[in-house]
Protein backbone atom coordinates (compact mmCIF):
# COMPACT_ATOMS: atom_id res chain seq x y z
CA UNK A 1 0.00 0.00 0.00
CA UNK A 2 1.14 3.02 -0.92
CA UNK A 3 0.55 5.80 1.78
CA UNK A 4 2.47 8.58 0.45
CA UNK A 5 -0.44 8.86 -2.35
CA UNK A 6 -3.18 8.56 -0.13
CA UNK A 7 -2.38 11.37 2.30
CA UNK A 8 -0.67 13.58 -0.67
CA UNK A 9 -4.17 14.05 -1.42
CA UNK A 10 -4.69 16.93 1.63
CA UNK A 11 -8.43 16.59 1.54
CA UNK A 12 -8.23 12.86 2.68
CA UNK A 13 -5.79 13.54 4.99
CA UNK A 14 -7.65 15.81 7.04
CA UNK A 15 -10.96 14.13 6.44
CA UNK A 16 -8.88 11.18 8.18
CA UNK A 17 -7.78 12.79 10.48
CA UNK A 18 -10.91 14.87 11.37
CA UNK A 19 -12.68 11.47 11.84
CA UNK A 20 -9.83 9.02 13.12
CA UNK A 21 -11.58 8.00 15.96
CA UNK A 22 -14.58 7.50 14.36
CA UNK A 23 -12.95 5.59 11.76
CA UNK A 24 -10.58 3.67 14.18
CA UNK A 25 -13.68 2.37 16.31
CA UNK A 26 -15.53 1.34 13.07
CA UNK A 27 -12.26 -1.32 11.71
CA UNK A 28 -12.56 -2.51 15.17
CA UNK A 29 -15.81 -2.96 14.94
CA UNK A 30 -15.80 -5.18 11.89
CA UNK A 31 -13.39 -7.32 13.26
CA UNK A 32 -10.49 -5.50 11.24
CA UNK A 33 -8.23 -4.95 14.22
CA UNK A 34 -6.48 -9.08 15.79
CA UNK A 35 -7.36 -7.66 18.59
CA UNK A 36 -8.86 -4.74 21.51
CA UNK A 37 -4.63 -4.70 22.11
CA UNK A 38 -4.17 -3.43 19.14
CA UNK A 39 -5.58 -0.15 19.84
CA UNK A 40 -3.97 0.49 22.54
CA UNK A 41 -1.16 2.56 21.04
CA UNK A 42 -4.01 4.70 19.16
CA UNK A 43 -6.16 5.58 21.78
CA UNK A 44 -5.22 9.61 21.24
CA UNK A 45 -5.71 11.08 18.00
CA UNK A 46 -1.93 12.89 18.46
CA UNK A 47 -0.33 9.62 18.07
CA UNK A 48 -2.71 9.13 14.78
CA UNK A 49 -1.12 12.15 13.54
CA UNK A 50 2.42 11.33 13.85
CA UNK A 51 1.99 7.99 11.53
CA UNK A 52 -0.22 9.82 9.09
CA UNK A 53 2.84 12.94 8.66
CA UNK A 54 4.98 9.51 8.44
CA UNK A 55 3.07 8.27 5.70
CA UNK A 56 2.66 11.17 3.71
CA UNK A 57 6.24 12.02 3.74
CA UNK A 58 7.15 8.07 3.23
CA UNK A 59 9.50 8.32 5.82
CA UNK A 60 6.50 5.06 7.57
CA UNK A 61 8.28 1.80 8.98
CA UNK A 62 4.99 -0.02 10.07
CA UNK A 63 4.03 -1.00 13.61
CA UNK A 64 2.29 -2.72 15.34
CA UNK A 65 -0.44 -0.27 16.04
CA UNK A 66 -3.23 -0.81 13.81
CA UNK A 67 -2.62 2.33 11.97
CA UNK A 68 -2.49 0.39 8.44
CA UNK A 69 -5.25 -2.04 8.51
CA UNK A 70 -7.31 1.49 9.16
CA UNK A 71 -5.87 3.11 6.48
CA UNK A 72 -6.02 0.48 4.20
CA UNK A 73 -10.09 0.00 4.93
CA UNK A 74 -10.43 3.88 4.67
CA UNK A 75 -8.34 5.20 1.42
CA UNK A 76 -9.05 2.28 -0.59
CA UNK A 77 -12.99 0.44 -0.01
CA UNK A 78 -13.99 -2.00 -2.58
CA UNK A 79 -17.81 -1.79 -3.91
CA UNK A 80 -20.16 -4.04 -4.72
CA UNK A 81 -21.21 -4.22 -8.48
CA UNK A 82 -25.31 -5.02 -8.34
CA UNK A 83 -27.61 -4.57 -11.60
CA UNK A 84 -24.54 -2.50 -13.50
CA UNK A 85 -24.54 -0.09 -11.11
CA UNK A 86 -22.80 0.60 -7.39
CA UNK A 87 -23.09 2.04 -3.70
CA UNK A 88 -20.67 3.65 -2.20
CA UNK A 89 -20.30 5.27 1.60
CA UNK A 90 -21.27 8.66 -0.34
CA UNK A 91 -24.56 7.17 -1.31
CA UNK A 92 -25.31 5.53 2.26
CA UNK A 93 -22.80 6.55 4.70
CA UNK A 94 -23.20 3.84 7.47
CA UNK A 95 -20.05 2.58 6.50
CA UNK A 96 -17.80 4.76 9.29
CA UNK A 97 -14.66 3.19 8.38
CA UNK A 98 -14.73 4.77 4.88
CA UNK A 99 -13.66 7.92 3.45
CA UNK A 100 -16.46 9.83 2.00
CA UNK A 101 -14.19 12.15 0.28
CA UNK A 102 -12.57 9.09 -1.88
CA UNK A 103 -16.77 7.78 -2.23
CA UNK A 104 -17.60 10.95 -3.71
CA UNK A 105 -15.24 10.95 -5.80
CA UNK A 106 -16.44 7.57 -7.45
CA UNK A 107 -20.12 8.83 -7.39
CA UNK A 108 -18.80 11.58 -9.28
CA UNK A 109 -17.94 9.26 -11.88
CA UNK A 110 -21.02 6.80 -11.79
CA UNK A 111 -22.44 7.75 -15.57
CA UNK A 112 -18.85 6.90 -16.52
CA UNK A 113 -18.43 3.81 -14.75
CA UNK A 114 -22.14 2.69 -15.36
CA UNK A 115 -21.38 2.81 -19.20
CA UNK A 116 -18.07 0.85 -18.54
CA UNK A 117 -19.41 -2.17 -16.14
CA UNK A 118 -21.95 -4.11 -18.87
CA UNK A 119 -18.69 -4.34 -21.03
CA UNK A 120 -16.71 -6.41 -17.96
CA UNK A 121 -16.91 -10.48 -17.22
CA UNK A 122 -15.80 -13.07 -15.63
CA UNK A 123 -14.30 -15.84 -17.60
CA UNK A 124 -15.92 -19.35 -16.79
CA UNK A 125 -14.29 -22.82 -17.86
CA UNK A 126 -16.32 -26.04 -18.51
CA UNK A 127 -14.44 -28.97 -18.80
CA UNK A 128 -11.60 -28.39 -16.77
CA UNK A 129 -10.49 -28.47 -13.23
CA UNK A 130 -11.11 -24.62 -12.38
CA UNK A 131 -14.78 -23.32 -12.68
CA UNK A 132 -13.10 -19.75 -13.32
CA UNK A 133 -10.26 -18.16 -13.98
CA UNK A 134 -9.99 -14.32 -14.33
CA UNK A 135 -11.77 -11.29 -15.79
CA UNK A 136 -11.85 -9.89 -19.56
CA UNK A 137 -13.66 -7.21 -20.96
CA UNK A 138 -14.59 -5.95 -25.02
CA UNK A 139 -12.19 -4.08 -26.14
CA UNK A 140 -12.98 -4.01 -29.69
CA UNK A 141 -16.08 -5.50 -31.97
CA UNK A 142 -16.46 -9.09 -30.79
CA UNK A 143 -13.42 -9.22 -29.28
CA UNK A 144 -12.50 -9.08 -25.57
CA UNK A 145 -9.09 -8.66 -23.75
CA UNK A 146 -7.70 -10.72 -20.59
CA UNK A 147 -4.09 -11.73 -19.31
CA UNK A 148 -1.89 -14.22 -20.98
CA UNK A 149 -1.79 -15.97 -17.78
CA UNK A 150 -5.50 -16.16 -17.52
CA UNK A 151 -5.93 -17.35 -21.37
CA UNK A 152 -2.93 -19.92 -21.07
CA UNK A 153 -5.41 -21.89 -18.10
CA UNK A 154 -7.59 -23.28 -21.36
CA UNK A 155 -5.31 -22.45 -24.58
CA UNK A 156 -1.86 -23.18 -25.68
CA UNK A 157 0.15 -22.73 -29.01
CA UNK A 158 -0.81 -25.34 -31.46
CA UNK A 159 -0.17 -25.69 -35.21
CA UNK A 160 -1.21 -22.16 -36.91
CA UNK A 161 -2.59 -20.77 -34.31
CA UNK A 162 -3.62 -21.28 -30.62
CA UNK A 163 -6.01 -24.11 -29.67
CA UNK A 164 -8.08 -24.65 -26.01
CA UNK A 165 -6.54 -27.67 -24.11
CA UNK A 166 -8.40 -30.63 -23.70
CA UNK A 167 -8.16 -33.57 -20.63
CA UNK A 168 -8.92 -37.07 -21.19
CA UNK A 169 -12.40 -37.02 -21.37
CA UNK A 170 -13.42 -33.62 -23.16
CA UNK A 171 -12.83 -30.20 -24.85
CA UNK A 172 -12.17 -27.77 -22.69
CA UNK A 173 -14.54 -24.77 -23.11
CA UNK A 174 -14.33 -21.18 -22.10
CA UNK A 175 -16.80 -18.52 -21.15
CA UNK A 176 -17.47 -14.39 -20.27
CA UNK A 177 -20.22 -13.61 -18.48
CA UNK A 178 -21.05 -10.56 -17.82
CA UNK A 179 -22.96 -10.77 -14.50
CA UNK A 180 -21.87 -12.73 -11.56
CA UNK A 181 -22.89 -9.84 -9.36
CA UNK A 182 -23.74 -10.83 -5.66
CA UNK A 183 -27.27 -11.44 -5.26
CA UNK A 184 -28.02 -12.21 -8.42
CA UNK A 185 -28.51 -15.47 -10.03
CA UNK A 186 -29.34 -14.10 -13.77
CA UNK A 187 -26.73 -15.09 -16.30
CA UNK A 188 -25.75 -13.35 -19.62
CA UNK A 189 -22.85 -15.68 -21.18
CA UNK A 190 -20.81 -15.45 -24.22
CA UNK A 191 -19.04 -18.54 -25.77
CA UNK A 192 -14.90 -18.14 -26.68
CA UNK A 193 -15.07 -19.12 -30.12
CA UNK A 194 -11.39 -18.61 -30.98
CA UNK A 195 -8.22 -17.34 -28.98
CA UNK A 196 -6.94 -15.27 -31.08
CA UNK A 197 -3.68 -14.42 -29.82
CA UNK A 198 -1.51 -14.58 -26.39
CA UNK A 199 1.50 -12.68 -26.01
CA UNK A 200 4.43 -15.06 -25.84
CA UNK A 201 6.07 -15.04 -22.21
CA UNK A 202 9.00 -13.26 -22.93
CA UNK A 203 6.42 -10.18 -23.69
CA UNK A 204 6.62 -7.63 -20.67
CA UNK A 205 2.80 -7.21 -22.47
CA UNK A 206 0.64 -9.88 -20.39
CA UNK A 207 -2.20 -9.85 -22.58
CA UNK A 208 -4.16 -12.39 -24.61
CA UNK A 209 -6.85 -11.58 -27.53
CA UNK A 210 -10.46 -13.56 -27.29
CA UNK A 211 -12.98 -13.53 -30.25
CA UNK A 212 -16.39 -14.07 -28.83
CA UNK A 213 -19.80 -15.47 -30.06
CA UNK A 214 -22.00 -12.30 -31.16
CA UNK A 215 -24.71 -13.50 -29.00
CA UNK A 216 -25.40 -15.28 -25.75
CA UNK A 217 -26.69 -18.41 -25.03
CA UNK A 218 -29.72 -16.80 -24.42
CA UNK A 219 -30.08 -14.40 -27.39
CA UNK A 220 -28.19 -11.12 -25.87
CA UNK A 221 -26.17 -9.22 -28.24
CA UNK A 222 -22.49 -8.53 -26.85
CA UNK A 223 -21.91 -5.33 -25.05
CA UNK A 224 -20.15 -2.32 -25.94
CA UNK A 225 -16.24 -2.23 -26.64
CA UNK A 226 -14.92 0.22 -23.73
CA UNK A 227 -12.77 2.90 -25.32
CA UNK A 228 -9.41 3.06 -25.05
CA UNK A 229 -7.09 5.96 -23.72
CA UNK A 230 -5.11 8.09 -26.37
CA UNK A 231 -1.35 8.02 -26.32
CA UNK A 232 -0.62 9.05 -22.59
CA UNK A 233 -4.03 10.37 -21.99
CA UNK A 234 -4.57 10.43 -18.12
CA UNK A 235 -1.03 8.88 -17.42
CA UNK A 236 -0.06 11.20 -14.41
CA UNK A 237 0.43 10.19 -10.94
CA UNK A 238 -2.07 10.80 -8.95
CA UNK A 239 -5.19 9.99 -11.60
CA UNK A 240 -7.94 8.70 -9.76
CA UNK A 241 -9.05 4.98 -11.61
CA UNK A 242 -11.66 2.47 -11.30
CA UNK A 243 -10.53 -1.46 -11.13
CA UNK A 244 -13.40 -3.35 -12.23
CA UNK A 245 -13.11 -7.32 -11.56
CA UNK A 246 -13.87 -10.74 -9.78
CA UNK A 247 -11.30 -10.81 -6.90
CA UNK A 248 -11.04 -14.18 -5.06
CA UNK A 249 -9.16 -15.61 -2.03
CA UNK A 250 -5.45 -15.91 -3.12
CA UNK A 251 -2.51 -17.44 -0.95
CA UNK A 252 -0.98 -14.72 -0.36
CA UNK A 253 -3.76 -12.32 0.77
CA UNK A 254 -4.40 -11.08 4.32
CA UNK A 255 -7.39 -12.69 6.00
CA UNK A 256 -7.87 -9.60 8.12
CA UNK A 257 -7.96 -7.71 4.55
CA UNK A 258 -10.31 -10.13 2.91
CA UNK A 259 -12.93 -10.07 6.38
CA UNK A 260 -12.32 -6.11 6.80
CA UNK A 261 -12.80 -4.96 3.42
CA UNK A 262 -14.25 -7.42 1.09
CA UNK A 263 -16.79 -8.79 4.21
CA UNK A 264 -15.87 -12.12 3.16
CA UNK A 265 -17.73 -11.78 -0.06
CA UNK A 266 -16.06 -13.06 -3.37
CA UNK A 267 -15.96 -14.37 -7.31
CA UNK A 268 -18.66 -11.44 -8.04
CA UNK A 269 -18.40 -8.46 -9.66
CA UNK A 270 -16.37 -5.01 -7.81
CA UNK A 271 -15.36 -1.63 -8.18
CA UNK A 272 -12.58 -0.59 -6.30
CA UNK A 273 -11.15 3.07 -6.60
CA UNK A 274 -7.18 3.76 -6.69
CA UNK A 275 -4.76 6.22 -8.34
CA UNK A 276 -1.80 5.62 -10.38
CA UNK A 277 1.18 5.84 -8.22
CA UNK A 278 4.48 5.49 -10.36
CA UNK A 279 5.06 4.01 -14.06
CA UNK A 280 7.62 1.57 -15.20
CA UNK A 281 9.27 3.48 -17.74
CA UNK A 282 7.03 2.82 -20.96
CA UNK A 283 6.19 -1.27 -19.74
CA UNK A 284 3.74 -1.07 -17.49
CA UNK A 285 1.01 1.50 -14.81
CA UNK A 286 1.55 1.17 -10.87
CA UNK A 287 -1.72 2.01 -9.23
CA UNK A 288 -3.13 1.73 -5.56
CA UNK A 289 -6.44 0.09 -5.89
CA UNK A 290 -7.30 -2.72 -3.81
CA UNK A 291 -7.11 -6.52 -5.72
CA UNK A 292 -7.09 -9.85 -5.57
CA UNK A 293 -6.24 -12.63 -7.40
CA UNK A 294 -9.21 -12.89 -9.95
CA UNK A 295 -8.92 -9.72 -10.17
CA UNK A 296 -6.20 -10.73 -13.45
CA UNK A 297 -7.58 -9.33 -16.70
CA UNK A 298 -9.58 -6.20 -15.33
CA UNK A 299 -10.10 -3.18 -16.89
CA UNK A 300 -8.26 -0.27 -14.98
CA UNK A 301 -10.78 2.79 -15.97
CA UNK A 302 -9.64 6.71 -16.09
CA UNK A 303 -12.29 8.33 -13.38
CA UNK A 304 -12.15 11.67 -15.68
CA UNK A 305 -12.93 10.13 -18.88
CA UNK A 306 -13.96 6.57 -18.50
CA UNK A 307 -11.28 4.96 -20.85
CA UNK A 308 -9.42 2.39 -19.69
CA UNK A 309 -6.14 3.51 -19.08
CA UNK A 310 -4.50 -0.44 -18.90
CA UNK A 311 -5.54 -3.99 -18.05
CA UNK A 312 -4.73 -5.02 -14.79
CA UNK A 313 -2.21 -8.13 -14.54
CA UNK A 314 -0.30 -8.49 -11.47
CA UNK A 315 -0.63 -7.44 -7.50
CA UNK A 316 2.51 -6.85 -5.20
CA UNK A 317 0.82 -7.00 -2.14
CA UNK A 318 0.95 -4.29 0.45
CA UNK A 319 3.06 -2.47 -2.29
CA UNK A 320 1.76 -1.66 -6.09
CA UNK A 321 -0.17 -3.39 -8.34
CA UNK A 322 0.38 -3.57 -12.29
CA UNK A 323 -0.83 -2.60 -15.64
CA UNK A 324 -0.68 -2.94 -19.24
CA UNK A 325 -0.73 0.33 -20.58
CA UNK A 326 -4.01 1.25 -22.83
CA UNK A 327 -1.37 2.10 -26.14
CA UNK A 328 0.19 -1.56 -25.58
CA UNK A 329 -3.31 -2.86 -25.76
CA UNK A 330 -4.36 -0.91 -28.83
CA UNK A 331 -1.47 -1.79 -30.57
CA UNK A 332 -1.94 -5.86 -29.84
CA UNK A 333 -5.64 -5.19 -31.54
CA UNK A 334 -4.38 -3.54 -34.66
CA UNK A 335 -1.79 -6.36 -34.77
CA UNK A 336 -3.36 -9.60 -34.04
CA UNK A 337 -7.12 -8.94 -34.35
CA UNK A 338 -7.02 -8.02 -38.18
């Protein structure tokens, strides 16, 4: 997690601040703290205010105090995706361990975001030992955009092209649908007719192409492609994004993290609000949004315009997460989709 971009932003900060005990008592609350102990050393709001200064100036070592699992739950929430649409602590603020400055920012963009969520899905497997395996999301007419790692679970290389794997009894099929959302049992899913293309593994690009069937199983014609950045449109640190996704339980995630801020509640559809933080020269986007593991393949969406600024691909956790950069992605399209 990194602090120094969520307290650079002065108007968190001192909303933060303003309601740290508030904020502190709510994590607790929710089970977000191991234990009453841990609050000990944060009883006083002045000692709040020394770690925040810490953070802001990144000169923060970590403790044992708390002070992060509150941060973490306050800077960056994850929302719920139900009936393309979200709530955030802006809409109904009973949440009291959220910021309301970062949920109004997101509610700012909700015409933006509600035009981008139809066009995101989870990608389902039949035939094969995992039920699911990432997210994707249309990037261009009938054709939708995941990770090479994701795509490389039910394709491989074969003879002039790529093929989908097979096990000793059947085909191996793949799926996006574009629901999952908690709740909700209503379906709208898309067959993978051909993988089109998967960047080879020495390609810092971690991207695959899917063509898609132009309707559903049940009749539904495919949503919209979601438009693409322009050159180095929005690439500044500090941009606020949306992540849109499936996160799951991974190995190496915090169960106090997964009980605090996703409420236990995963493999549906969220939205969960970040900023870019740093870039890796022209390879790949470091933002701050909270993910998980299926979570690989999601659409990483400019707050201020609604393009996707890069496809998610990679977590570092308690430190950055990782994106392909929107050009890299256009390019692969006019390359391999053709």
């Amino acid at each position: 997690m990194e602090y120094t971009q969520i307290f650079a932003d002065g108007e968190v900060r001192e909303e933060f601040l303003d309601r740290f005990e508030e904020i502190r008592d709510a994590v607790a609350a929710s089970g977000g703290l191991e234990s009453v102990g841990a609050l000990e050393g944060l009883l006083d709001v002045d000692r709040a205010v020394g770690g925040v200064k810490a953070m802001a100036e990144g000169t923060w070592q970590g403790d044992e105090s708390g002070l992060e699992a509150i941060v973490r739950q306050f800077g960056r929430p994850v929302y719920l995706v139900r009936r393309n649409t979200f709530a955030t602590a802006a809409d109904a603020p009973d949440n009291d361990a959220e910021s309301l400055v970062v949920a109004a920012r997101v509610k700012a963009a909700r015409r933006l975001l509600e035009g981008v969520i139809p066009s995101v899905g989870r990608v389902d497997l039949r035939n094969h030992d995992l039920e699911w395996v990432g997210t994707a999301w249309v990037v261009a007419e009938g054709l939708a955009v995941t990770n090479r790692h994701v795509a490389q679970n039910f394709a491989t290389r074969g003879r002039g092209g790529f093929r989908f794997r097979a096990n000793p009894l059947a085909q191996v099929h793949a799926y996006i649908d574009w629901r999952h959302e908690h709740g909700r049992t209503q379906e709208s899913r898309f067959k993978v007719t051909e993988v089109v293309w998967i960047e080879p593994d020495s390609s810092p690009c971690d991207a695959a192409l899917l063509r898609l069937a132009p309707t559903s199983e049940s009749g539904e014609s495919l949503p919209p492609p979601i438009e693409l950045a322009k050159g180095k449109e929005g690439l500044t640190v500090g941009r606020w994004v949306g992540v849109i996704g499936y996160p799951y339980i991974g190995q190496h995630d915090d169960p106090e993290d997964r009980k605090r801020i996703f409420n236990n509640i995963f493999e549906c559809k969220r939205l969960a609000p970040g900023q870019v933080i740093s870039f890796d020269g022209n390879q790949w986007i470091h933002h701050d949004a909270t993910t998980l593991g299926g979570n690989s393949g999601s659409v990483v969406v400019d707050l201020d315009t609604g393009r996707a600024l890069g496809l998610h691909f990679q977590g570092l956790a308690g430190k950055r997460n990782y994106a392909v950069p929107a050009a890299d992605v256009a390019r692969l399209v006019r390359q391999r989709a053709s």
